[in-house]
Protein backbone atom coordinates (compact mmCIF):
# COMPACT_ATOMS: atom_id res chain seq x y z
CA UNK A 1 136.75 -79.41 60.57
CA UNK A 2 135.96 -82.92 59.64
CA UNK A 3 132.05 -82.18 60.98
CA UNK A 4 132.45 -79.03 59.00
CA UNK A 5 132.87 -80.79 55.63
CA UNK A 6 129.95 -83.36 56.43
CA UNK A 7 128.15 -80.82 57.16
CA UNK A 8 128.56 -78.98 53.84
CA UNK A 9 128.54 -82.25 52.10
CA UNK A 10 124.63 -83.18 53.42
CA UNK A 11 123.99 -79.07 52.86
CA UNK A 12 124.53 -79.89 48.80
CA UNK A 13 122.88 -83.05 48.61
CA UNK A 14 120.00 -81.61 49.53
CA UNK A 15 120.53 -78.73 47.70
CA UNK A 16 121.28 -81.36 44.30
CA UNK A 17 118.22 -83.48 45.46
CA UNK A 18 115.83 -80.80 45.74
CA UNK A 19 117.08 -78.83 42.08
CA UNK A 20 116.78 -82.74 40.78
CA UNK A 21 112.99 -82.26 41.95
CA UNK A 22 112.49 -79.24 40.51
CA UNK A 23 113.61 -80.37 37.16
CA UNK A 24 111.03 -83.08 37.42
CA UNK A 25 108.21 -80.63 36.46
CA UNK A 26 109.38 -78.22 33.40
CA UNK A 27 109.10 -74.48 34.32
CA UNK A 28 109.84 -71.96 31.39
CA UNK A 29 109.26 -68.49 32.61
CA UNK A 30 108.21 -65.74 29.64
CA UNK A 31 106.31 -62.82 28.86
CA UNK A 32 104.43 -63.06 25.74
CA UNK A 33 100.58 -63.34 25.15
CA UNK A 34 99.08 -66.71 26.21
CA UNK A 35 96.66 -66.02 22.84
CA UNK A 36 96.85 -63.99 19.59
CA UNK A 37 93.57 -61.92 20.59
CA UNK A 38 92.34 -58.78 21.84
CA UNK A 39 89.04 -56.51 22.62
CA UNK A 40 89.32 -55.34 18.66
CA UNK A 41 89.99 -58.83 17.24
CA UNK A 42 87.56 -61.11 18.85
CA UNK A 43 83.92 -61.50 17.06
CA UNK A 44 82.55 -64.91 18.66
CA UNK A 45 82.94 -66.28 22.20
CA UNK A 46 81.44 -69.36 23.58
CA UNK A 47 81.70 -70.19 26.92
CA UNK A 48 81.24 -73.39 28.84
CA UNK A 49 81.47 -73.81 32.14
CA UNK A 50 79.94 -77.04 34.45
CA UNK A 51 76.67 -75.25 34.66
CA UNK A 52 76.15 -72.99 31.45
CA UNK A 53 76.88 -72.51 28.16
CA UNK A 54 76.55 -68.60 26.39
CA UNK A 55 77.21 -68.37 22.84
CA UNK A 56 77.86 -64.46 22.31
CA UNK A 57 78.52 -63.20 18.44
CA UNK A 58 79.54 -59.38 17.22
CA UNK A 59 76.99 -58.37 15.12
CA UNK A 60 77.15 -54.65 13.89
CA UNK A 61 78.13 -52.57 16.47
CA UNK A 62 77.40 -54.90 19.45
CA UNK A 63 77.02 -58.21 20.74
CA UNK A 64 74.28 -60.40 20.51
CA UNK A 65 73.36 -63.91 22.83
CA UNK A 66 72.53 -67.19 20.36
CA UNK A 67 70.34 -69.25 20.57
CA UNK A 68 66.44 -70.55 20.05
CA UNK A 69 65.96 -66.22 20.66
CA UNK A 70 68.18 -63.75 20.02
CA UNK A 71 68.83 -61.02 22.61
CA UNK A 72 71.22 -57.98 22.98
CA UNK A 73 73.93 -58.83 24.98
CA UNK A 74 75.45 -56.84 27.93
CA UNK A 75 77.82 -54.61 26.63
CA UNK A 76 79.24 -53.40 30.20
CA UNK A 77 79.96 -57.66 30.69
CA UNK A 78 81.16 -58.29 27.17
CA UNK A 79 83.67 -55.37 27.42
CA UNK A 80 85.08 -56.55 30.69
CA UNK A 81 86.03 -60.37 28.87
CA UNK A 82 87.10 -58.77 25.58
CA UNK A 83 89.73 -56.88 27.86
CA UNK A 84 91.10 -59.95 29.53
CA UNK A 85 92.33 -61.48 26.50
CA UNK A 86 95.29 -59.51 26.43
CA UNK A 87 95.76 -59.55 29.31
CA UNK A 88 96.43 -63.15 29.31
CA UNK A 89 100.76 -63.23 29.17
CA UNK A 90 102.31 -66.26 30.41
CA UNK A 91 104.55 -65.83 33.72
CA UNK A 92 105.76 -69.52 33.70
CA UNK A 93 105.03 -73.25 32.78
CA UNK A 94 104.33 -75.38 36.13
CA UNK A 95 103.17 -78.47 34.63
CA UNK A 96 102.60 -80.37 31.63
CA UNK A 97 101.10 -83.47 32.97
CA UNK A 98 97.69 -84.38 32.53
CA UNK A 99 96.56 -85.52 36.05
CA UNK A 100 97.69 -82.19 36.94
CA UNK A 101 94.83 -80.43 35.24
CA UNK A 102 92.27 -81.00 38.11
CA UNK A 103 94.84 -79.09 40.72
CA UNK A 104 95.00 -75.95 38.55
CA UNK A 105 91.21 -76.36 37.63
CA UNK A 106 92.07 -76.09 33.90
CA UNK A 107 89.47 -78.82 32.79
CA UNK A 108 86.21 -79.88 31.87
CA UNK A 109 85.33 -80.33 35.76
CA UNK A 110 86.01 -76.31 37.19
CA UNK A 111 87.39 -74.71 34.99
CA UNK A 112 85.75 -72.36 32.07
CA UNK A 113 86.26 -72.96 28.48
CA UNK A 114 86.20 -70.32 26.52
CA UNK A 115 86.09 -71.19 22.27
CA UNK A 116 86.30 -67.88 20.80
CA UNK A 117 87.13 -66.47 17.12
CA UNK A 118 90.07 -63.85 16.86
CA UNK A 119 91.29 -62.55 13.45
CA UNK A 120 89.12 -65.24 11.85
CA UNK A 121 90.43 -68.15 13.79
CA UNK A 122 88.65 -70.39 16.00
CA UNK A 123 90.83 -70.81 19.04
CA UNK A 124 89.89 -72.24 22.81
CA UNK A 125 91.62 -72.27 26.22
CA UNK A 126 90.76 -73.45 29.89
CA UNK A 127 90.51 -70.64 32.21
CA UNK A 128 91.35 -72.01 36.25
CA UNK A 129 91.99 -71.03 39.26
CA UNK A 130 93.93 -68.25 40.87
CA UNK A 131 97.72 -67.98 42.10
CA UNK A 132 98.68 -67.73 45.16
CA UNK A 133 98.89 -63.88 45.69
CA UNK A 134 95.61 -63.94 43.72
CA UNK A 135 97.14 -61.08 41.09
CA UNK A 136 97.94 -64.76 38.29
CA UNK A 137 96.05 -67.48 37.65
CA UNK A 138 96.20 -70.30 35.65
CA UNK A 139 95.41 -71.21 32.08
CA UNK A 140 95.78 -73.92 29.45
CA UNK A 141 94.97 -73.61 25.19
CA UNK A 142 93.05 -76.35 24.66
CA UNK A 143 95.09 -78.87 22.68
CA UNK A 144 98.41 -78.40 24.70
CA UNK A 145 99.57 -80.10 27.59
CA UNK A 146 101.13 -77.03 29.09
CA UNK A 147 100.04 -75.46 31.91
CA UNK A 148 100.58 -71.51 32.36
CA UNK A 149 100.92 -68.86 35.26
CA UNK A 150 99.62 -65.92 33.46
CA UNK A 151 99.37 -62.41 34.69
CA UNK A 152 95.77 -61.61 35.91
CA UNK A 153 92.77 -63.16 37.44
CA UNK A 154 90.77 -64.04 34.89
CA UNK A 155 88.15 -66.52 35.20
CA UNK A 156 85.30 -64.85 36.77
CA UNK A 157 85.10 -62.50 33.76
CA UNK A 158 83.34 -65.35 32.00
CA UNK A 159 82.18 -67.18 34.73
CA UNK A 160 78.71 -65.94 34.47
CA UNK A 161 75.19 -67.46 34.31
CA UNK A 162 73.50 -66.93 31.02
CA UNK A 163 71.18 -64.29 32.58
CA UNK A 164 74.15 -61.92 33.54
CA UNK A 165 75.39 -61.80 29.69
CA UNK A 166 72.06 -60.10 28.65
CA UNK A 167 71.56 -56.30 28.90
CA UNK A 168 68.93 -56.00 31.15
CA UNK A 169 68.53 -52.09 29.91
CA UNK A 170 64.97 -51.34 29.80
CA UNK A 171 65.32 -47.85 28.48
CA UNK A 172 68.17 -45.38 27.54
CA UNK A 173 66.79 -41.97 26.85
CA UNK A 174 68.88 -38.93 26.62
CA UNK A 175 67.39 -36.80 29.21
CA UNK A 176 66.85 -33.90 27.37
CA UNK A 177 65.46 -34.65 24.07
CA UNK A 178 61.95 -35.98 25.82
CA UNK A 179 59.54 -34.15 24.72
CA UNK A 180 56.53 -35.18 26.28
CA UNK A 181 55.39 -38.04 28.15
CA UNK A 182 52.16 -39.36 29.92
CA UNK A 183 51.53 -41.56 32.57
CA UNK A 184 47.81 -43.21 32.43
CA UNK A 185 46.55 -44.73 36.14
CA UNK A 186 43.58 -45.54 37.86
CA UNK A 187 41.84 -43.77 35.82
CA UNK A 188 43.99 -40.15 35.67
CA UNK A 189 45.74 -39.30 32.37
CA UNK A 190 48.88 -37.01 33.51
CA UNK A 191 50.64 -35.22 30.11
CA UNK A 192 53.74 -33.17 30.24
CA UNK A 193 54.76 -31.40 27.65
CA UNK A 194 58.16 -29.33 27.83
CA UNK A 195 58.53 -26.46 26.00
CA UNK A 196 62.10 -24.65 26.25
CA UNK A 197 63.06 -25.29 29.64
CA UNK A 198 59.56 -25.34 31.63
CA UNK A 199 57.23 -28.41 31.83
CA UNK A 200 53.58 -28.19 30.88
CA UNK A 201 51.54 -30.49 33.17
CA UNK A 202 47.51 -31.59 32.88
CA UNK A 203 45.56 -34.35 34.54
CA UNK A 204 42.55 -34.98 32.71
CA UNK A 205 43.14 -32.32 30.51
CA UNK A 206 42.96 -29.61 33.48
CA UNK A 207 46.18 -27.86 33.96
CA UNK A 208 48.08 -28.13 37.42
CA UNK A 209 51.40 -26.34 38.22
CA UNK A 210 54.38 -29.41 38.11
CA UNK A 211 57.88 -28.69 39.70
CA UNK A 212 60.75 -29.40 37.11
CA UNK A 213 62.67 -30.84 40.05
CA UNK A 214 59.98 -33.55 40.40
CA UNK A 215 58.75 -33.86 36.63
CA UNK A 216 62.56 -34.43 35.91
CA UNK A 217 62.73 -37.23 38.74
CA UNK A 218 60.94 -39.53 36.34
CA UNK A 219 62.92 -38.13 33.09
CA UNK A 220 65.88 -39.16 34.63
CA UNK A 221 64.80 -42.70 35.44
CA UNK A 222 63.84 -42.78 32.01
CA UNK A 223 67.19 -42.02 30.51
CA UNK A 224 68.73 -45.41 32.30
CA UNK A 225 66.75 -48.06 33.59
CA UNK A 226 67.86 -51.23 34.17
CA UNK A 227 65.91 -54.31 35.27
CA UNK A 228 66.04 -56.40 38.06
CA UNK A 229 65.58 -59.66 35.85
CA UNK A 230 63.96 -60.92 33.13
CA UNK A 231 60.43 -62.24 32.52
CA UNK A 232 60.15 -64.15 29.35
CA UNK A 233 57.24 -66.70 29.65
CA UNK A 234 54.23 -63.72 29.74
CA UNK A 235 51.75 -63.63 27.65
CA UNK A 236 49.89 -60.84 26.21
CA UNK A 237 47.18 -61.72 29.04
CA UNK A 238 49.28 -60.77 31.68
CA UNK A 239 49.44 -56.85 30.27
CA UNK A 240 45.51 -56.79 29.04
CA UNK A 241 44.92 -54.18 32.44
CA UNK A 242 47.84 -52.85 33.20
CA UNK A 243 48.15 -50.93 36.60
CA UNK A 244 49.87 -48.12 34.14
CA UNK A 245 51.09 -47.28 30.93
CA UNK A 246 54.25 -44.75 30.49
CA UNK A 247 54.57 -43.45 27.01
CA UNK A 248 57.33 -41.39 26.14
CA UNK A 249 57.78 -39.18 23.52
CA UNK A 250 61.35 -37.97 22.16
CA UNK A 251 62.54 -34.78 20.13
CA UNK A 252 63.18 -36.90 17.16
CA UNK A 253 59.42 -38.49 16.54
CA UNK A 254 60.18 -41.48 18.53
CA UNK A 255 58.01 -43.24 21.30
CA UNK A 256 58.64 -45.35 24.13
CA UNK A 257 55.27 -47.16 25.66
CA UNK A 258 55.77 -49.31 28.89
CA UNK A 259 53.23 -51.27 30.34
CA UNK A 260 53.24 -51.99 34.54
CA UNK A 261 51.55 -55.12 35.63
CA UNK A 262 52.48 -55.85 39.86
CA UNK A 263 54.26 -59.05 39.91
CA UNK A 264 54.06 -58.92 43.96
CA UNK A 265 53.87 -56.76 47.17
CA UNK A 266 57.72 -56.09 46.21
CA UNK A 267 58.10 -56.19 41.88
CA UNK A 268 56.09 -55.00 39.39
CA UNK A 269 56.22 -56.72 35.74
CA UNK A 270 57.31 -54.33 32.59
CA UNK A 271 56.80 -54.59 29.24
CA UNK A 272 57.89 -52.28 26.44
CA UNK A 273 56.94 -52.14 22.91
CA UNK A 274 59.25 -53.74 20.26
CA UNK A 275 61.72 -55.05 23.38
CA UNK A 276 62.32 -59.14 22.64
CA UNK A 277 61.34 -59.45 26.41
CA UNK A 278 59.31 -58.31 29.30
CA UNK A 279 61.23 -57.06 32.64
CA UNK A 280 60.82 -57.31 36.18
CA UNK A 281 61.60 -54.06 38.53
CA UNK A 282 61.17 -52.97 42.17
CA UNK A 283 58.52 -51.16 43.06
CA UNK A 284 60.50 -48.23 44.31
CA UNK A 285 61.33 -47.67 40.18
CA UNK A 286 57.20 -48.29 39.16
CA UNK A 287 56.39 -45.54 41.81
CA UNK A 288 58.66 -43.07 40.42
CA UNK A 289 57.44 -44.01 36.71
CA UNK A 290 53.72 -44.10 37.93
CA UNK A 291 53.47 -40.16 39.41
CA UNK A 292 50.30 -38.85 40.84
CA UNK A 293 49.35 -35.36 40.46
CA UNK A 294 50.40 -34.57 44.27
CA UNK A 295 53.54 -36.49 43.16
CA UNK A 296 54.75 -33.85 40.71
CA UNK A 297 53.29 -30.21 42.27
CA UNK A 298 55.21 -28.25 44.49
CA UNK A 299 55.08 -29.25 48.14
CA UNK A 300 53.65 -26.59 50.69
CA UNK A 301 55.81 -25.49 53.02
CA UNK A 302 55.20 -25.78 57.13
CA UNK A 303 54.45 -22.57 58.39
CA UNK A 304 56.92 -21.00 60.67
């Protein structure tokens, strides 16, 4: 009996020591937002991590990347952080001490600050790393000393490099309002010309019968194109002789002219009229803009 009650007795001390630990870092748990933002309410983000800063701004109906140039951001990657923000509800406090920071990476040193404007405020909190089950993370608001679980993985959202925030869109055509387009090469002019639902092909001016199936292989490229990366120290001498020229015509008067230079045995070099930058692409997607004539009629078939 008597070991029964030491027993019990060294059972609760450690039971009083350990809650006596426990109290020595505060933990509130919750459930509200971590921030007063969401997709609709944010119009400015900069973020900062140790090896880039992006400034992003709403301008219109999109987003735009500052700077000494201006270009259109990516609206696919901009979507995906405006989303997060509320997302961001606090699970519990684990620390409030300062030398903690490091340990949940919710500093200058790993972590990613993100200064953003919601409602017309200017707000900013540290992004870290994940929990343990990897479905929380952590997260700070700049200014406070509290530390937060919050629901959600969040941080590689805006971890990005600058490059990866720009839409690297080269063209977005709906398919079928093209009305004609050319490809010039090596000397060959190819024009198509669709009229209803058939496609009126000539090299040279000399007519030649083009599949729709193939003639619409390069119409669909044309209605999303994306490049590989971007190319902005050319100069106009780079494009003087082209390898090809695409020009695209669309139902309502607009054009489309891109210019193929080859970069290497593997890339080719794109440029398109009005864009704030040139492109680079594989040249799997320049052979499918660049057609020949035996590209685009109808393959005979083997006999037998």
């Amino acid at each position: 009996m008597n070991k029964t009650l030491v027993l019990a007795a060294v059972l609760f001390a450690l039971v009083g020591i350990y809650w006596a630990m426990n109290q020595s870092e505060p933990v509130g748990k919750t459930d509200i937002p971590l921030v007063q933002a969401d997709s609709a309410s944010v119009t400015a983000m900069k973020i900062i991590t140790a090896s880039d800063t992006t400034e992003l701004r709403k301008e219109g109906d999109g987003w735009k990347i500052m700077g000494a140039k201006v270009f259109p951001a990516n609206p696919q990657n901009v979507g995906r952080a405006l989303q997060r923000f509320s997302q961001m509800t606090k699970k519990a406090m684990v620390t409030d001490k300062p030398d903690r920071y490091v340990e949940f990476e919710v500093d200058g040193a790993k972590g990613v600050l993100v200064n953003f404007t919601a409602n017309g405020k200017d707000q900013s909190l540290f992004l870290g790393k994940a929990g343990p089950t990897m479905q929380t993370s952590y997260a700070r608001v700049e200014g406070d000393k509290e530390v937060w679980e919050i629901g959600g993985n969040h941080a590689s959202a805006f971890r990005r490099p600058s490059a990866d925030w720009r839409d690297k869109t080269i063209t977005a055509l709906p398919m079928d309002s093209v009305r004609k387009f050319s490809i010039m090469r090596e000397g060959a002019t190819i024009m198509l010309e669709k009229q209803d639902t058939i496609w009126n092909a000539t090299e040279n001016g000399v007519p030649f019968p083009a599949t729709k199936q193939n003639v619409e292989r390069v119409t669909r490229l044309l209605s999303r194109m994306s490049a590989v990366e971007f190319a902005d120290t050319l100069t106009d001498a780079t494009f003087a002789t082209p390898k090809g020229v695409v020009s695209v015509d669309m139902m309502d008067g607009s054009r489309t002219e891109l210019l193929l230079v080859p970069r290497d045995d593997k890339q080719y070099y794109v440029r398109k009229t009005g864009a704030l930058s040139d492109f680079v692409i594989y040249n799997s997607t320049a052979d499918v803009l660049m057609k020949k004539k035996d590209d685009l009629i109808e393959k005979a078939k083997p006999a037998g």
